[in-house]
Protein backbone atom coordinates (compact mmCIF):
# COMPACT_ATOMS: atom_id res chain seq x y z
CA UNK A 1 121.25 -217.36 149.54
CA UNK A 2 118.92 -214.58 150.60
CA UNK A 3 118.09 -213.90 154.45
CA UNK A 4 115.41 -215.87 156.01
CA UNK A 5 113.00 -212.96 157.85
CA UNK A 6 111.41 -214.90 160.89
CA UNK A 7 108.41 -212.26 160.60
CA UNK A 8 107.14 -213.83 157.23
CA UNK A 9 106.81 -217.21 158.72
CA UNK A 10 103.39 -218.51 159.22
CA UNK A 11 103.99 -219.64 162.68
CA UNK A 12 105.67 -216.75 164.24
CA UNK A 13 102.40 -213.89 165.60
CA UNK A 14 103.28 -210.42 164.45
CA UNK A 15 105.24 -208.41 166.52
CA UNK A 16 105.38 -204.83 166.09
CA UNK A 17 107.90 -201.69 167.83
CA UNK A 18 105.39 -199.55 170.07
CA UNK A 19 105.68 -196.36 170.00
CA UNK A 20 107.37 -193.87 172.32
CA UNK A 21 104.25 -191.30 172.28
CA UNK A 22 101.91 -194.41 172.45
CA UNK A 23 103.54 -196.66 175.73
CA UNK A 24 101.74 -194.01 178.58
CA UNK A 25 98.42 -194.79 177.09
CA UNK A 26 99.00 -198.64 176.43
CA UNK A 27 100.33 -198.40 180.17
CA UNK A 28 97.40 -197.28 181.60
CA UNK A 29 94.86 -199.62 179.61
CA UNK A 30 96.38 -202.62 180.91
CA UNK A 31 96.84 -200.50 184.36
CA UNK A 32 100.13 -201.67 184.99
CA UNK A 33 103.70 -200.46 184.69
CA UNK A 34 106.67 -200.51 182.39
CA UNK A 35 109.01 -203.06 184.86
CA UNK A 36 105.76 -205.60 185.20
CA UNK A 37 105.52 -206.36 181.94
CA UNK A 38 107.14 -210.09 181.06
CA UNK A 39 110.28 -209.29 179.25
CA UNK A 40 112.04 -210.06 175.75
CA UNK A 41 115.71 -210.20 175.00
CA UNK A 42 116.57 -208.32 172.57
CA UNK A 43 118.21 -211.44 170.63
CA UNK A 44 115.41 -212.80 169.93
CA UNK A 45 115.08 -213.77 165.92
CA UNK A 46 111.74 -211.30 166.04
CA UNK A 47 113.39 -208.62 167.90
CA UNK A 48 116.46 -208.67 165.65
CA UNK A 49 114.24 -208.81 162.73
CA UNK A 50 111.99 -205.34 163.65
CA UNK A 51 116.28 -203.77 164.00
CA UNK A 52 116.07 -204.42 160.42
CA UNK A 53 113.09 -202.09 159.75
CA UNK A 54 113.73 -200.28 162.68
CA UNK A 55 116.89 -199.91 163.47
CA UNK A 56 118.27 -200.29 167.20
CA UNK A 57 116.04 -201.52 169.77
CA UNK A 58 117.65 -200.70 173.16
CA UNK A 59 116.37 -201.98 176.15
CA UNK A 60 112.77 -200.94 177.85
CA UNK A 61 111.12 -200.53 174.53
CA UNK A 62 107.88 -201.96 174.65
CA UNK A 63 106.59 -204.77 171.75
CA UNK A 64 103.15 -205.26 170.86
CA UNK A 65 102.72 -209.47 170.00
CA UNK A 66 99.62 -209.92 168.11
CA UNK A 67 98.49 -213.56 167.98
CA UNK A 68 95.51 -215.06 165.72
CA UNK A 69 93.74 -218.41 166.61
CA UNK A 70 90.54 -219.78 165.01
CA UNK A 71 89.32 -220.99 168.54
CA UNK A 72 90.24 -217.71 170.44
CA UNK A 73 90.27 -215.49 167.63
CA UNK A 74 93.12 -212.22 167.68
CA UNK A 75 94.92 -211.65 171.00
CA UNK A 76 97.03 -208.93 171.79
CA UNK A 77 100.21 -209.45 174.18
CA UNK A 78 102.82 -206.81 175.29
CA UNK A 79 106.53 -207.56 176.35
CA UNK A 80 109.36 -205.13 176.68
CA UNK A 81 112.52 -205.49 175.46
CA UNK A 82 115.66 -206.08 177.65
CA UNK A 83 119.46 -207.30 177.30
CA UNK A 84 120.06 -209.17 180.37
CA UNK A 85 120.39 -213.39 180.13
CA UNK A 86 117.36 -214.50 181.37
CA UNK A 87 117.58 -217.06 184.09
């Protein structure tokens, strides 16, 4: 049986790894810091699927979430990645 990627699924937006070089300058277009952005863990089926292309994503890595609707059209969203259980 071969291994379902979440990515391909035509319900799940894209997500891609930002960066390093690139997080300053995303920082300072949405004029906000690193710690206010809303937060992923890092076991989530998206996160562990950019590992696989990737390799490890630590903690405090920023992911850009790009979401399509036919009433809103393409949205952009930004979370950063962290391992602590979310309460």
């Amino acid at each position: 049986m071969s291994k379902f990627n979440v990515l391909h699924h035509e319900l799940v937006p894209e997500h891609y790894l930002v960066d390093e070089k690139d997080e300053s300058s995303i920082l300072k277009k949405l004029q906000t810091e690193k710690s206010k952005l809303p937060k992923i863990n890092v076991t989530d089926p998206a996160i562990k699927a950019l590992m696989e292309l990737h390799g490890d994503i630590g903690p405090n890595r920023i992911i850009k979430i790009v979401r399509k609707n036919p009433n809103v059209g393409i949205t952009e969203y930004y979370r950063i990645t962290a391992s602590e259980v979310f309460k």
